[in-house]
N, C-alpha and C. Protein backbone atom coordinates (compact mmCIF):
# COMPACT_ATOMS: atom_id res chain seq x y z
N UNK A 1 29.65 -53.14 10.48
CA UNK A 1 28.91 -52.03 9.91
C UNK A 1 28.07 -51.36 11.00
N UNK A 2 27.38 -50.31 11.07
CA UNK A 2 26.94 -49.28 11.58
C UNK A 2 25.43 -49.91 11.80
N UNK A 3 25.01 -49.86 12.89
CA UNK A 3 23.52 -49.84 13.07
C UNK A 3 22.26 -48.86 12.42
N UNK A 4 23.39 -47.49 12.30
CA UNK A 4 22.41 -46.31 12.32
C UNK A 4 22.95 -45.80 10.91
N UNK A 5 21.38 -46.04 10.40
CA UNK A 5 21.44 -45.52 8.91
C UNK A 5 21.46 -44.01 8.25
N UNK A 6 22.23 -44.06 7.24
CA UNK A 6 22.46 -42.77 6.71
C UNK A 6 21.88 -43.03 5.29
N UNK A 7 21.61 -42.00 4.49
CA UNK A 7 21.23 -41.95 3.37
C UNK A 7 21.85 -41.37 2.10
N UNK A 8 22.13 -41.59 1.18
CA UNK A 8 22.48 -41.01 -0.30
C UNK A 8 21.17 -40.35 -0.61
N UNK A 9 21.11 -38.80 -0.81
CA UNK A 9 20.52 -38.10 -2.20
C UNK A 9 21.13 -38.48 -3.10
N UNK A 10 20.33 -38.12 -3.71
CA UNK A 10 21.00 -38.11 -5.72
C UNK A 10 20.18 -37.68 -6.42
N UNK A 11 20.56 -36.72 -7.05
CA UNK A 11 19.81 -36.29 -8.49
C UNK A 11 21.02 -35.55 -9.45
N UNK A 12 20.53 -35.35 -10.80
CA UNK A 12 21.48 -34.72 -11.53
C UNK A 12 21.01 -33.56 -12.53
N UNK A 13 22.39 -32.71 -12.76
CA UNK A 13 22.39 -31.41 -13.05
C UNK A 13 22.72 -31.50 -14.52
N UNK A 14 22.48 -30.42 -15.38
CA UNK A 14 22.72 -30.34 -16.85
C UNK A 14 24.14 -29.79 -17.12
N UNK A 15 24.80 -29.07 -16.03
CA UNK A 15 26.07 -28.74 -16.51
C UNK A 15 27.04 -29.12 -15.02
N UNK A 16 28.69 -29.45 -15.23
CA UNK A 16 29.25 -29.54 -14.26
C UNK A 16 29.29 -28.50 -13.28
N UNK A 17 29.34 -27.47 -13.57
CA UNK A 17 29.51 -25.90 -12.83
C UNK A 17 28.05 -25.79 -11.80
N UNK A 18 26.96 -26.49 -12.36
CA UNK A 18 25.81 -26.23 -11.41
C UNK A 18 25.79 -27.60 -10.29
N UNK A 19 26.17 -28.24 -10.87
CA UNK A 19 26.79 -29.89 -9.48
C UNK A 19 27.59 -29.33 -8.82
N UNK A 20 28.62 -28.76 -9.48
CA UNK A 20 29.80 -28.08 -8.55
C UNK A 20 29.16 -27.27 -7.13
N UNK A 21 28.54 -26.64 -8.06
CA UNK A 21 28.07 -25.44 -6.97
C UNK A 21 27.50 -25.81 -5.91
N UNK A 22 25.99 -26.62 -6.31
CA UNK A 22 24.74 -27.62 -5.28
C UNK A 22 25.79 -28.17 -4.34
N UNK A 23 26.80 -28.91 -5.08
CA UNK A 23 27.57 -29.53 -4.17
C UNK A 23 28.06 -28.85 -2.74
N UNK A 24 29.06 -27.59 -3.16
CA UNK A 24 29.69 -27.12 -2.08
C UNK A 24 28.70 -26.42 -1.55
N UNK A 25 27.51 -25.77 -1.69
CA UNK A 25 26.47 -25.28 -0.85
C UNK A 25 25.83 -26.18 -0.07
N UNK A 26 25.84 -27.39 -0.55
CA UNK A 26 25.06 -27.99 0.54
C UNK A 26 25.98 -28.92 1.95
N UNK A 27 27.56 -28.98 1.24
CA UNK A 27 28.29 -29.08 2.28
C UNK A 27 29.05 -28.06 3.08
N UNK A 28 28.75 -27.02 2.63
CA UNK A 28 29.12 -25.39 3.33
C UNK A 28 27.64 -25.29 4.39
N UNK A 29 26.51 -25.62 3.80
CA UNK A 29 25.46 -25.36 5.04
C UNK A 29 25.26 -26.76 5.83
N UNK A 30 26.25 -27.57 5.81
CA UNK A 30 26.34 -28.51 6.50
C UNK A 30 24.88 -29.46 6.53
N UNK A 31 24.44 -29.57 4.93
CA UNK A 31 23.24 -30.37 4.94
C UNK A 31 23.64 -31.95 4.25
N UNK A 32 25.05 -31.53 4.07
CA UNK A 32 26.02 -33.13 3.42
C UNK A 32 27.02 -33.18 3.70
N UNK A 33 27.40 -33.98 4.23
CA UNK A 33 29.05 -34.56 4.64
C UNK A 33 29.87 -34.05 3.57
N UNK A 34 28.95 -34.89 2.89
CA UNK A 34 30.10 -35.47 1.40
C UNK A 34 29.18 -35.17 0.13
N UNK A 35 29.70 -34.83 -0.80
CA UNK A 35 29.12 -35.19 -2.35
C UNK A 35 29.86 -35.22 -3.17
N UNK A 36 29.57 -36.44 -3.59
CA UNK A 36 30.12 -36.77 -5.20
C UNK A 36 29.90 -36.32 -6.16
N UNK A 37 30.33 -35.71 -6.92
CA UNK A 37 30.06 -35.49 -8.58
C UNK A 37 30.56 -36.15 -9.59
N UNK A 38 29.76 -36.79 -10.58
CA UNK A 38 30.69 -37.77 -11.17
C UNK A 38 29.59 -37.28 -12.53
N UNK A 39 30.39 -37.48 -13.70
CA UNK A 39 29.61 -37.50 -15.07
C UNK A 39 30.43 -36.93 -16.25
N UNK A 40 30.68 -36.46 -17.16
CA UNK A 40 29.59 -36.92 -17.33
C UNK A 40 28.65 -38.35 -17.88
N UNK A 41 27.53 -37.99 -17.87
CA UNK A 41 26.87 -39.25 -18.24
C UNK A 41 25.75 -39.09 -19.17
N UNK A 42 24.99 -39.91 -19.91
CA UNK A 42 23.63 -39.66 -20.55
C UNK A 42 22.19 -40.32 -20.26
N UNK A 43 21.90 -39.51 -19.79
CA UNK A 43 20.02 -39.80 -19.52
C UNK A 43 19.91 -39.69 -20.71
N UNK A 44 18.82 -40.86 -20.62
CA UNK A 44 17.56 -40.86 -21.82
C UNK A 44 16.12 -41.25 -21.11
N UNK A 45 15.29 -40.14 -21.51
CA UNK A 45 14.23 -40.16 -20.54
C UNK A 45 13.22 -39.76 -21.02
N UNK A 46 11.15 -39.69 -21.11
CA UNK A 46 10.51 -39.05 -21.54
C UNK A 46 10.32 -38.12 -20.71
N UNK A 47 9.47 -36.97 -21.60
CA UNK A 47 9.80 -35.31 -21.03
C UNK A 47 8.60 -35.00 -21.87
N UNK A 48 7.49 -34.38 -21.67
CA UNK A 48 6.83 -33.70 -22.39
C UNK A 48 6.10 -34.53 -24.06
N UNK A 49 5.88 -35.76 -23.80
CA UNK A 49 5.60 -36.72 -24.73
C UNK A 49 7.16 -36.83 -25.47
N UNK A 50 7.91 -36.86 -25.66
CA UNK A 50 9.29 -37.18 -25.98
C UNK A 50 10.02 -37.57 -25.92
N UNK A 51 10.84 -38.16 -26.48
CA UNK A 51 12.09 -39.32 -25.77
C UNK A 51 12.86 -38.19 -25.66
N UNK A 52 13.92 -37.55 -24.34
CA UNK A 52 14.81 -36.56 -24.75
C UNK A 52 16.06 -37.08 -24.62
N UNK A 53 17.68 -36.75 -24.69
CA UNK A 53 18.66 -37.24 -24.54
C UNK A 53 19.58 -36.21 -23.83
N UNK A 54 20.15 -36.19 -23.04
CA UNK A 54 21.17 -34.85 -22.43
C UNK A 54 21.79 -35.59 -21.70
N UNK A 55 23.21 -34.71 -21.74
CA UNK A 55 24.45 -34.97 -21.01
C UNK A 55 24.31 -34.12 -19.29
N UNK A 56 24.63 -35.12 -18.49
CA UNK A 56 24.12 -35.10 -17.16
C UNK A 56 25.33 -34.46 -16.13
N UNK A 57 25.34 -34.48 -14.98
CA UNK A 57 26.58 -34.55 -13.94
C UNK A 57 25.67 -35.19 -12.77
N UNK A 58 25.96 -36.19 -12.40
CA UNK A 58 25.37 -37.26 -11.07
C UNK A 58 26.42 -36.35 -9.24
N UNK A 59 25.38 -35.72 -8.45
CA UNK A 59 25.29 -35.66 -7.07
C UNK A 59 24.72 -36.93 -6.27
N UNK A 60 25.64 -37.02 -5.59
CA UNK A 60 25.50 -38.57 -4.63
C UNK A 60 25.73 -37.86 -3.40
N UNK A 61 24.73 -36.91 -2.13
CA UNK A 61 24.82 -36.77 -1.10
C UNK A 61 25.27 -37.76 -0.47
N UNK A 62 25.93 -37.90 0.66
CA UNK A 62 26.18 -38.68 1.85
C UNK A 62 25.38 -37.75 3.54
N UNK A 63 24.45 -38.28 3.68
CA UNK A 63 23.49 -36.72 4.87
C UNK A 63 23.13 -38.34 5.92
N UNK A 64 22.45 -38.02 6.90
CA UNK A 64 21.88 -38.47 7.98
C UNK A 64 20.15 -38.45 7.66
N UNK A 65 19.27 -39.06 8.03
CA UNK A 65 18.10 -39.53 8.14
C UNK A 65 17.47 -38.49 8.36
N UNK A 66 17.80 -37.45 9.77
CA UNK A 66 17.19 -36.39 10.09
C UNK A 66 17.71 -35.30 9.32
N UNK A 67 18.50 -35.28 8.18
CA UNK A 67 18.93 -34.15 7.56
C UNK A 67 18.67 -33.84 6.30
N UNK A 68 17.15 -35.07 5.88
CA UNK A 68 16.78 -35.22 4.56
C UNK A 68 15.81 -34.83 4.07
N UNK A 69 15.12 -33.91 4.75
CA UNK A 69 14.42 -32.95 4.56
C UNK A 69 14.58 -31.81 3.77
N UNK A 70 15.81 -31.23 4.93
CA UNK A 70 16.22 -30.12 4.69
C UNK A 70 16.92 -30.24 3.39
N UNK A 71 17.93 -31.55 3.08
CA UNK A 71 18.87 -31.33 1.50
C UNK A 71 18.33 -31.65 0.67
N UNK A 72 16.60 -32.36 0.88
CA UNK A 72 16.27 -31.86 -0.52
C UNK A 72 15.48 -31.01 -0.40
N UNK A 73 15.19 -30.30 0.23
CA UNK A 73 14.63 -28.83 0.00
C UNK A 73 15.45 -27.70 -0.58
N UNK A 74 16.96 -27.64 -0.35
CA UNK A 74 17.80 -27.28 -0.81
C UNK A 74 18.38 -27.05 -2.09
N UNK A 75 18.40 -28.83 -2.35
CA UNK A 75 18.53 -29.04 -3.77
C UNK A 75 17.50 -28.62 -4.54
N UNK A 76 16.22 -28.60 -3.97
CA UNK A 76 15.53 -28.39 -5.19
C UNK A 76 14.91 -26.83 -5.36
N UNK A 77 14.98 -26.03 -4.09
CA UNK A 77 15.56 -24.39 -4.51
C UNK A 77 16.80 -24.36 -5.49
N UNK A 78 17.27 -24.85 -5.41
CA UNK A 78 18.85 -24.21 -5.92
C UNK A 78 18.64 -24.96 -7.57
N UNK A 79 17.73 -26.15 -7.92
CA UNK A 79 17.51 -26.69 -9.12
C UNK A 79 17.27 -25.88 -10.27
N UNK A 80 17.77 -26.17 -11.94
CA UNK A 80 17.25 -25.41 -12.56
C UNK A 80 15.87 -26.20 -13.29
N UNK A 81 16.10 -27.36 -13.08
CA UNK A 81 14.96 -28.55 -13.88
C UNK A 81 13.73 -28.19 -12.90
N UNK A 82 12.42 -28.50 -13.79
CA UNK A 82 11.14 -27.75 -13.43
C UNK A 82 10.98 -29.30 -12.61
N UNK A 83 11.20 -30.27 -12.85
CA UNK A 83 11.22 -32.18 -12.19
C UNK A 83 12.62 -32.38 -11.81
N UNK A 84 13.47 -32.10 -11.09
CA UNK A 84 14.38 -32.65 -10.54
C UNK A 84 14.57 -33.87 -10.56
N UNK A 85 15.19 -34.76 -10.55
CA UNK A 85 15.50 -36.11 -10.14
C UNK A 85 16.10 -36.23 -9.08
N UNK A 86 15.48 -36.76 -7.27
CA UNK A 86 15.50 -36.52 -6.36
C UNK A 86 15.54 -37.64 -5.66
N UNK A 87 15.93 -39.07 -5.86
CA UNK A 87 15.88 -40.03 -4.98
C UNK A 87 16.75 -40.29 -3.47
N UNK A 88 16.11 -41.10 -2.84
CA UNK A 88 16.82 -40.89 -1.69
C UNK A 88 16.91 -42.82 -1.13
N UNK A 89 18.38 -43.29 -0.92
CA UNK A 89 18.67 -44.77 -0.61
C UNK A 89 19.17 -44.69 0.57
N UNK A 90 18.64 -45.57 1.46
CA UNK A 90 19.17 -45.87 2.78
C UNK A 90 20.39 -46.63 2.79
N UNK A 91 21.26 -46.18 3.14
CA UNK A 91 22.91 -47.05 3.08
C UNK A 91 23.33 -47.26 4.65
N UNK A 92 23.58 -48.31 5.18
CA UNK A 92 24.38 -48.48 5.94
C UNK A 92 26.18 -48.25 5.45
N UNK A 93 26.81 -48.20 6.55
CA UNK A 93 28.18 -47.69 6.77
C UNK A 93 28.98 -48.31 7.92
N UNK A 94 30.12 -47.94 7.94
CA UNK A 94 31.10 -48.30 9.29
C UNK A 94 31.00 -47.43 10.16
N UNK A 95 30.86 -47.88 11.31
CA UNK A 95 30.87 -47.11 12.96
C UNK A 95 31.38 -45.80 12.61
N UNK A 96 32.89 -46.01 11.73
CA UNK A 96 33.29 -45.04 11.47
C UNK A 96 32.90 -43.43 10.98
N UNK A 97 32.72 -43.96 9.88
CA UNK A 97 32.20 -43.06 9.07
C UNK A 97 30.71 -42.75 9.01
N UNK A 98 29.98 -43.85 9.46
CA UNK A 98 28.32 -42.60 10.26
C UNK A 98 28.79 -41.67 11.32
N UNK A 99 30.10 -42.03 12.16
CA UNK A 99 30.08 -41.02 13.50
C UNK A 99 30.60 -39.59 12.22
N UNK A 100 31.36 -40.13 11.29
CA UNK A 100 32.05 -38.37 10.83
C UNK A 100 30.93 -37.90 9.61
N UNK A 101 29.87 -38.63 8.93
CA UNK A 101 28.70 -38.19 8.64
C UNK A 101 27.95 -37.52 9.45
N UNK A 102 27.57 -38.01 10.36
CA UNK A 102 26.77 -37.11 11.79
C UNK A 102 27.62 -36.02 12.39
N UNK A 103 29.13 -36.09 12.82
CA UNK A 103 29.81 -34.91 13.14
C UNK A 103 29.59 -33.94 12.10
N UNK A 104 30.02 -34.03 10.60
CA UNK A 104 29.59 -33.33 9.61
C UNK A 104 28.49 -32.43 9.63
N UNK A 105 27.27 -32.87 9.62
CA UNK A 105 25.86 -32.44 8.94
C UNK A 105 25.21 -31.98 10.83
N UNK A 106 26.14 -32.31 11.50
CA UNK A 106 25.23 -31.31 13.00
C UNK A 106 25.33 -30.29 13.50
N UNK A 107 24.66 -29.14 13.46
CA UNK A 107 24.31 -27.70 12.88
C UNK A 107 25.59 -27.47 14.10
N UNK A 108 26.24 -26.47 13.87
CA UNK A 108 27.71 -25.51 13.91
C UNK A 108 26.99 -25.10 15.37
């Protein structure tokens, strides 16, 4: 495995078409290798004193350490939720695939 750590964003969107989108914008401005979209799924969460329930779509960035600034600044311009759900996990990887994460996400 890789010495040099990369990170997963993740947060999720209320419709597939707006994951879709976050998605390819943030790997068109080269602020993610990769993103997953996967869902749907159901949060259940409080909101405003409330239990609420909604059908989700899960973004799983794949970005670099120094590039995690910028994608969630990104994501959360481009958000329609007033609280985003915005976490960020340190993942190690193979030699491999941190070198084509870092080729990826290093400005054009």
């Amino acid at each position: 495995m890789s010495t040099e750590p990369l990170i997963e964003v993740r947060t999720t969107f209320g419709s597939r078409a707006d994951a879709e989108l976050c998605a390819r914008q943030l790997v068109e401005s080269r602020l993610a290798a990769c993103v997953q979209v996967d869902g749907p799924l159901m949060s259940i969460y409080r909101w405003q004193a409330a239990v609420e329930t909604a059908e989700e779509w899960r973004c799983t960035c794949k970005t670099t350490c120094e590039r995690e600034t910028d994608c969630v600044a990104a994501i959360s311009t481009r958000h329609a939720y007033a609280t985003p759900q915005l976490t960020i996990v340190r993942i190690t990887a193979s030699a491999a695939y941190a070198a084509w994460v870092r080729e990826s996400v290093a400005p054009a």
